[in-house]
Each structure stands twice: as C-alpha cells, then as structure tokens.
C-alpha atoms as a PDB file:
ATOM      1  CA  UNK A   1     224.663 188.478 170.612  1.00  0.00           C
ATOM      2  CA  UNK A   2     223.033 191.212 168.635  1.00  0.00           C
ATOM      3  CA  UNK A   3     225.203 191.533 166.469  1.00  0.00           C
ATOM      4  CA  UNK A   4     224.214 188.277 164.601  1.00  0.00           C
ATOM      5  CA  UNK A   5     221.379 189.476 164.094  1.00  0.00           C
ATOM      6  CA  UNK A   6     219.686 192.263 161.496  1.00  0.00           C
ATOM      7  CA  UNK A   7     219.822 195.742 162.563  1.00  0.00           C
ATOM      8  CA  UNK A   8     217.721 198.048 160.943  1.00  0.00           C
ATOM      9  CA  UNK A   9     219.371 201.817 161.926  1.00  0.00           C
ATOM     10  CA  UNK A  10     216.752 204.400 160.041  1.00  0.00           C
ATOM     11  CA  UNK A  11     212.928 204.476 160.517  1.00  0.00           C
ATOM     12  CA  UNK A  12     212.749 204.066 156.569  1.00  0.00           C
ATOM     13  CA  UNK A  13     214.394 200.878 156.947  1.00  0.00           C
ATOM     14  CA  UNK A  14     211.890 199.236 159.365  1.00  0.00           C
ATOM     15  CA  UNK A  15     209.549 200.695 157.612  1.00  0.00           C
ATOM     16  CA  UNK A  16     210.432 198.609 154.755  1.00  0.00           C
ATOM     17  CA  UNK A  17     211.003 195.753 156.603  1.00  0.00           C
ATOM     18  CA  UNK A  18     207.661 195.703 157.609  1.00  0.00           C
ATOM     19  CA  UNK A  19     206.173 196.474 154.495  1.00  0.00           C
ATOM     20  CA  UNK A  20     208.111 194.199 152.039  1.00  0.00           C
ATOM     21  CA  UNK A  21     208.051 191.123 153.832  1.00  0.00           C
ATOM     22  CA  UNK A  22     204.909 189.247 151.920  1.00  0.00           C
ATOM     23  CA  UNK A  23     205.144 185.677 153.967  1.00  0.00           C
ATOM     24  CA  UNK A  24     206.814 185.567 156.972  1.00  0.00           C
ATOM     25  CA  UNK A  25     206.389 187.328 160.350  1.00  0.00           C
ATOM     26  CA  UNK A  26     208.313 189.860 161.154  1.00  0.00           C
ATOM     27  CA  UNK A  27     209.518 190.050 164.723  1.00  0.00           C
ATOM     28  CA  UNK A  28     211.323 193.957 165.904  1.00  0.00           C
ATOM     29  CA  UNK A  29     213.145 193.739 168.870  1.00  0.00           C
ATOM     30  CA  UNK A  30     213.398 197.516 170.148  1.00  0.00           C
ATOM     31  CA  UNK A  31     215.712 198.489 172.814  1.00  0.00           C
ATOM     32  CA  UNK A  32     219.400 198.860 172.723  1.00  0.00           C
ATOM     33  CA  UNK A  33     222.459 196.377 172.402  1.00  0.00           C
ATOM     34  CA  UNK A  34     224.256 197.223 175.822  1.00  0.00           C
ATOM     35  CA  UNK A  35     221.137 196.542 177.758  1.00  0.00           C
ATOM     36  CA  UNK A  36     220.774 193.301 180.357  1.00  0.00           C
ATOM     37  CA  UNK A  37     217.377 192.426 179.132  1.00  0.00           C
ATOM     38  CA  UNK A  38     218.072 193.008 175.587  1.00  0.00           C
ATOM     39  CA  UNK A  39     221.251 191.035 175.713  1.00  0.00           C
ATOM     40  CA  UNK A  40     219.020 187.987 177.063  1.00  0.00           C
ATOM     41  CA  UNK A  41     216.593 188.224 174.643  1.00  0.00           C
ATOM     42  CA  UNK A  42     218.821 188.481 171.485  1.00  0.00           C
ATOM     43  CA  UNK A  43     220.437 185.495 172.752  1.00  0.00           C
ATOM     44  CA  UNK A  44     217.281 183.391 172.628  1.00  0.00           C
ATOM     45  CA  UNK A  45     216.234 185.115 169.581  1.00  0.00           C
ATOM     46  CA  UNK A  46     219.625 184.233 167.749  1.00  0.00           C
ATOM     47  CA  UNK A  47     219.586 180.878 168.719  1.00  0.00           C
ATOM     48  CA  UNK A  48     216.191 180.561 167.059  1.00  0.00           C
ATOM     49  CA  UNK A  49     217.101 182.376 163.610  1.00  0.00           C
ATOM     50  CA  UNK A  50     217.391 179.053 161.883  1.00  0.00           C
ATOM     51  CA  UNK A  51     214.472 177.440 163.462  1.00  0.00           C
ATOM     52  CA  UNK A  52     211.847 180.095 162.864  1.00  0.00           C
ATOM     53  CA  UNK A  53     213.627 181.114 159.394  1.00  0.00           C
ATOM     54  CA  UNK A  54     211.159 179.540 157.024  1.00  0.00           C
ATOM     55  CA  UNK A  55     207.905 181.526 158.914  1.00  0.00           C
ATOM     56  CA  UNK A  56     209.520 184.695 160.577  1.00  0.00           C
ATOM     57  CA  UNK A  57     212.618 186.961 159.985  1.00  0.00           C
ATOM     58  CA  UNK A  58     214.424 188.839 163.213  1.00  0.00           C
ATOM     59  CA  UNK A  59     215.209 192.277 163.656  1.00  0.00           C
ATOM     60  CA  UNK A  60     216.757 194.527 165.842  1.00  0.00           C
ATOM     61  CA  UNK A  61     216.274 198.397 166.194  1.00  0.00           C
ATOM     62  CA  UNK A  62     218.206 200.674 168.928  1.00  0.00           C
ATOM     63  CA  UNK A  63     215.539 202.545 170.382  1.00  0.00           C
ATOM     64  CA  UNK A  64     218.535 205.475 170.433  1.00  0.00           C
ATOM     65  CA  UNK A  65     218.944 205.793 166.795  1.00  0.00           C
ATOM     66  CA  UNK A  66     215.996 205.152 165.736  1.00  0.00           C
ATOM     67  CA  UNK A  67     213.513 207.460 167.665  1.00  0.00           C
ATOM     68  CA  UNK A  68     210.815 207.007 165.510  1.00  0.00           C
ATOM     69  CA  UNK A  69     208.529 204.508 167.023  1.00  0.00           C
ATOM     70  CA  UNK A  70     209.091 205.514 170.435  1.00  0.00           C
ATOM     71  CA  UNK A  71     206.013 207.471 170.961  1.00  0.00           C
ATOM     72  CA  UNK A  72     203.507 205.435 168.422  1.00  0.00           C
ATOM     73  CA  UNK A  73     204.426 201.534 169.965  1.00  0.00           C
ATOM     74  CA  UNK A  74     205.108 203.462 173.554  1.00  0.00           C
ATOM     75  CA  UNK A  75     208.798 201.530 173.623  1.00  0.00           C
ATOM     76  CA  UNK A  76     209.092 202.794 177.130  1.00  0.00           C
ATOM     77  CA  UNK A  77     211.011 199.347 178.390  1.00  0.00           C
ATOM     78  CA  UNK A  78     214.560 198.229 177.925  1.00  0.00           C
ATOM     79  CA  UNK A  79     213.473 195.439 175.593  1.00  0.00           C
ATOM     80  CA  UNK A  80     210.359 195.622 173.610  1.00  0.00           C
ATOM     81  CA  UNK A  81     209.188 192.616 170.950  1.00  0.00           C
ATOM     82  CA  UNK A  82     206.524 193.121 168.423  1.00  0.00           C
ATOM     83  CA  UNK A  83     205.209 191.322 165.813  1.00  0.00           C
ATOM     84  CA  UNK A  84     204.200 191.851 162.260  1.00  0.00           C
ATOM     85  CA  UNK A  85     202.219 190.397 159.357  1.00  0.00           C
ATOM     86  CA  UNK A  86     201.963 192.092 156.006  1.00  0.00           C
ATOM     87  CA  UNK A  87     202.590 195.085 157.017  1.00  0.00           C
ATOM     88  CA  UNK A  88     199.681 194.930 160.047  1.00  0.00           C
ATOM     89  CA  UNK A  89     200.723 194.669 163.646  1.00  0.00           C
ATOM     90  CA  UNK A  90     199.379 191.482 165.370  1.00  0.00           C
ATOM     91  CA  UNK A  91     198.921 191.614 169.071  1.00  0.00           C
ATOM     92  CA  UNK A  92     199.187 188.941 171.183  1.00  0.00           C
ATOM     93  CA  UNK A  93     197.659 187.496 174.354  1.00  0.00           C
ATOM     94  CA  UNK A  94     200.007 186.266 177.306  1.00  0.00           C
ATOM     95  CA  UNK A  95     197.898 187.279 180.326  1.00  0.00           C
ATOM     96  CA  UNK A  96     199.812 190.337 180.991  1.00  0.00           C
ATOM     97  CA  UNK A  97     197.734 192.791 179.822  1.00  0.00           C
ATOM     98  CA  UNK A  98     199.665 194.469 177.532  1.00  0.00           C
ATOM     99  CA  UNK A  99     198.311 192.444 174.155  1.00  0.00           C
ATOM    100  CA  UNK A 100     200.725 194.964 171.975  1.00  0.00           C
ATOM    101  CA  UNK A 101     204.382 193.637 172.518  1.00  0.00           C
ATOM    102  CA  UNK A 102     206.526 191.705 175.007  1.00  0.00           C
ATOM    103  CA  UNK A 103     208.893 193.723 177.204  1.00  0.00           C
ATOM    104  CA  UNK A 104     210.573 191.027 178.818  1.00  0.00           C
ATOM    105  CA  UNK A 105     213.508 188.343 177.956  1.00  0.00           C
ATOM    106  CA  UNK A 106     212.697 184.554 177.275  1.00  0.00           C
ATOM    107  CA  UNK A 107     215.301 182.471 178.681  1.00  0.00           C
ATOM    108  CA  UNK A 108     213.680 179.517 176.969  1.00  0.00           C
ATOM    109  CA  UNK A 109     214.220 179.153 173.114  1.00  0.00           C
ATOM    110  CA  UNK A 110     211.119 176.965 172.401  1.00  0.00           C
ATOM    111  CA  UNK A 111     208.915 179.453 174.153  1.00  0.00           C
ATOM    112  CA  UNK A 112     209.854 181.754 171.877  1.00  0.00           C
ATOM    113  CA  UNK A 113     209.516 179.460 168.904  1.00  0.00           C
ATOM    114  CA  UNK A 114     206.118 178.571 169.818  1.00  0.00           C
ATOM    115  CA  UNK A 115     204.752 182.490 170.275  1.00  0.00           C
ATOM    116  CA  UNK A 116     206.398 183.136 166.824  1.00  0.00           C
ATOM    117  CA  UNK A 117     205.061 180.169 165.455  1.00  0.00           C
ATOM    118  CA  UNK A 118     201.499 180.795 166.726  1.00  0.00           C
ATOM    119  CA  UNK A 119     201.353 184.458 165.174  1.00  0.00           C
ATOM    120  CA  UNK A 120     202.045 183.040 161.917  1.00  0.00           C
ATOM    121  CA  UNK A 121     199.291 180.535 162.224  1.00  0.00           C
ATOM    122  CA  UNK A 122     196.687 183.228 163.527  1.00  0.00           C
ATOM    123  CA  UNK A 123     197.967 185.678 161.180  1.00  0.00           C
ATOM    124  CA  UNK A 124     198.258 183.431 158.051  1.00  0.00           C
ATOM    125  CA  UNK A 125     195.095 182.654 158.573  1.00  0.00           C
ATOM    126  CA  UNK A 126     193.518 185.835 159.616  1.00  0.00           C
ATOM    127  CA  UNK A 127     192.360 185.648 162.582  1.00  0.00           C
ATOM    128  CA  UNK A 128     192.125 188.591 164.769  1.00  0.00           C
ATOM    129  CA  UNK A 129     193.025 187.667 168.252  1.00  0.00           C
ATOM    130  CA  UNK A 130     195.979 185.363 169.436  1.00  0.00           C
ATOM    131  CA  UNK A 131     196.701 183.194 172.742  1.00  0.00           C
ATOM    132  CA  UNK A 132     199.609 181.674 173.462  1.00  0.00           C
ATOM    133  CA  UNK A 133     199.880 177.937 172.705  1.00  0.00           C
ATOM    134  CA  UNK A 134     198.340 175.589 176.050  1.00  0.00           C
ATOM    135  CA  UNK A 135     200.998 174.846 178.133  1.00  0.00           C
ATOM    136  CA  UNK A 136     203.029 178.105 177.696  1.00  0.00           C
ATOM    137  CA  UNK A 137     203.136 180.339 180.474  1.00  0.00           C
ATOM    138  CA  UNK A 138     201.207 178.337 182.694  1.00  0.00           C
ATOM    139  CA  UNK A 139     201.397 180.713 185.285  1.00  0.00           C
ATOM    140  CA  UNK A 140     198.777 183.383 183.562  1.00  0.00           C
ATOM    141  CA  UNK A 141     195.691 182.418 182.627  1.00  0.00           C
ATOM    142  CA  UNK A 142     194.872 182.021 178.857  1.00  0.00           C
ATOM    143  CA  UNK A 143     192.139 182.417 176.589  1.00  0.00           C
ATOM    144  CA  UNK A 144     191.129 179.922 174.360  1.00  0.00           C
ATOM    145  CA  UNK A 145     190.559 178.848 171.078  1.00  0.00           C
ATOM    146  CA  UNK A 146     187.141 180.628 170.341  1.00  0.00           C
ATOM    147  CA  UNK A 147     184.835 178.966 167.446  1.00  0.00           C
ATOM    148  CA  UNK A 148     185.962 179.230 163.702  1.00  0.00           C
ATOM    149  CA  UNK A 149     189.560 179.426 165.068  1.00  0.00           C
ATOM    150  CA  UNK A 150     191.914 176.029 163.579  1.00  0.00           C
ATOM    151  CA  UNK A 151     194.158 174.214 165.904  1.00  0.00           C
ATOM    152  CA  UNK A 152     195.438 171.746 162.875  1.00  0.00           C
ATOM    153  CA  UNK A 153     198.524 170.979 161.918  1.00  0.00           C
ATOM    154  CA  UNK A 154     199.510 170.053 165.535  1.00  0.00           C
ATOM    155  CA  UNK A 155     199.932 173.622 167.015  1.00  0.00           C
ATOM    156  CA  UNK A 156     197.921 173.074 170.041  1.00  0.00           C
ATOM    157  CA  UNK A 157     195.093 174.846 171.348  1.00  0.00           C
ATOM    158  CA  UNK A 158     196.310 178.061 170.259  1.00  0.00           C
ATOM    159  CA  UNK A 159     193.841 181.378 170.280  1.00  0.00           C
ATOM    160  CA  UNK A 160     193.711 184.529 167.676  1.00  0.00           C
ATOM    161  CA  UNK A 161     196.437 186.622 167.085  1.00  0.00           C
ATOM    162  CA  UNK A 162     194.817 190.424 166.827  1.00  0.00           C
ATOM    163  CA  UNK A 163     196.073 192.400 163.627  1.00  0.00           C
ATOM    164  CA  UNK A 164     195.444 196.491 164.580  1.00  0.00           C
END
C-alpha cells in the first residue's frame, strides 16, 4: 500500500517537507516498503489520507535511501512514525515510554485518526506535552489533561503534545 502514498527519497526532500508545511501536521513514516510492520501501517495510514487530509499530510521515507535521520530520530525499528508541526517535532504520550515516535502498526484506522488529530490540537495550540485521547489504548495508563490545556471542540480529554 505504500505506494499510494508520498515518498520522499532524499534527506533535502523531508527536510522540506517538514519545513514548508505552515498548517497541517506532518506525519513521516520511516522504515522500508517490503517490511511486515510497515506494510500494516501504510495500510491504515492510506486508508486515512482523506480523513486526516484537511489537518495532516502522510509521508513515507525508506530508512535505506534515505540514511539521514537514522542516527538523530534513532529509527532503529522496522516501522517508525513521527510527527511534525511547523517545522518542530511534537512528541507524544502513549504509555510506552518512548514519547518520540511510534514503532509499531495500528490495525485500527480511527486510532490513528484520533493520535493525528490530537497532535494537531496540542500543537495548534501550543501546548507542550500530548496524551492520547481517553479511551485510546486503554491498556497503558495515560496522563491527563493538566490545567490551561483545552478539551473543546469535542476531542476528549486529550493531554499536551511536546514540541522538542
């Protein structure tokens, strides 16, 4: 399924990516094409293009051919999704531990929808720290909302999505 979606095949051109997109999220999934994981995660990630279109763009970078980021984002996993909001990388919070990137496959296309669509809340707005929204995950425990954060517009109890 990757190859309905964006590929970006030089360091320049992520770059870019990342830097020229003003209002939307942009969401880099690093790995390569041929790989289990990846191929489960570009097939949720595809199925959501249109959904998430108006508040995120998708990309995908082989980890091969584009060496680049290897080292600085540690893309030591098959499948590695991060997130970014003018040009600042915003970490997330699913109980894992690792608040950088997630290096595992959805198999669900709302969860997906509703990380995505809770970075661009916490990032739009500024926050610096981001949960995932209640409900999600229910099997990790979750930070929540802390003071000052907004949970209008219907998005749940969501947390703050860190920008490093």
């Amino acid at each position: 399924m990757s190859y309905l979606l964006p590929h970006l095949s030089t360091g320049w051109a992520v770059d870019q990516a990342i830097l020229n997109e003003e209002d939307r999220v942009v969401v880099v999934r690093f790995g390569h094409d041929y790989d289990s994981v990846c191929m489960q995660m570009d097939e949720v990630l595809c199925n959501i293009v249109d959904d998430v279109k108006n508040f995120a763009v998708i990309y995908v970078v082989d980890i091969s051919e584009v060496p680049d980021f290897n080292t600085m984002y540690e893309l030591y996993d098959p499948c590695t999704v991060m997130f970014f909001f003018r040009n600042k990388h915003i970490m997330i919070d699913l109980g894992t531990g690792n608040n950088n990137k997630i290096n595992w496959a959805f198999n669900n296309n709302q969860e997906m929808i509703d990380i995505i669509e809770t970075v661009y809340r916490g990032a739009a707005e500024g926050a610096r720290f981001g949960c995932q929204p209640e409900g999600l995950l229910d099997e990790v425990p979750v930070l929540r909302a802390h003071p000052g954060s907004s949970t209008e517009g219907g998005g749940g109890d969501v947390g703050r999505a860190a920008i490093g």
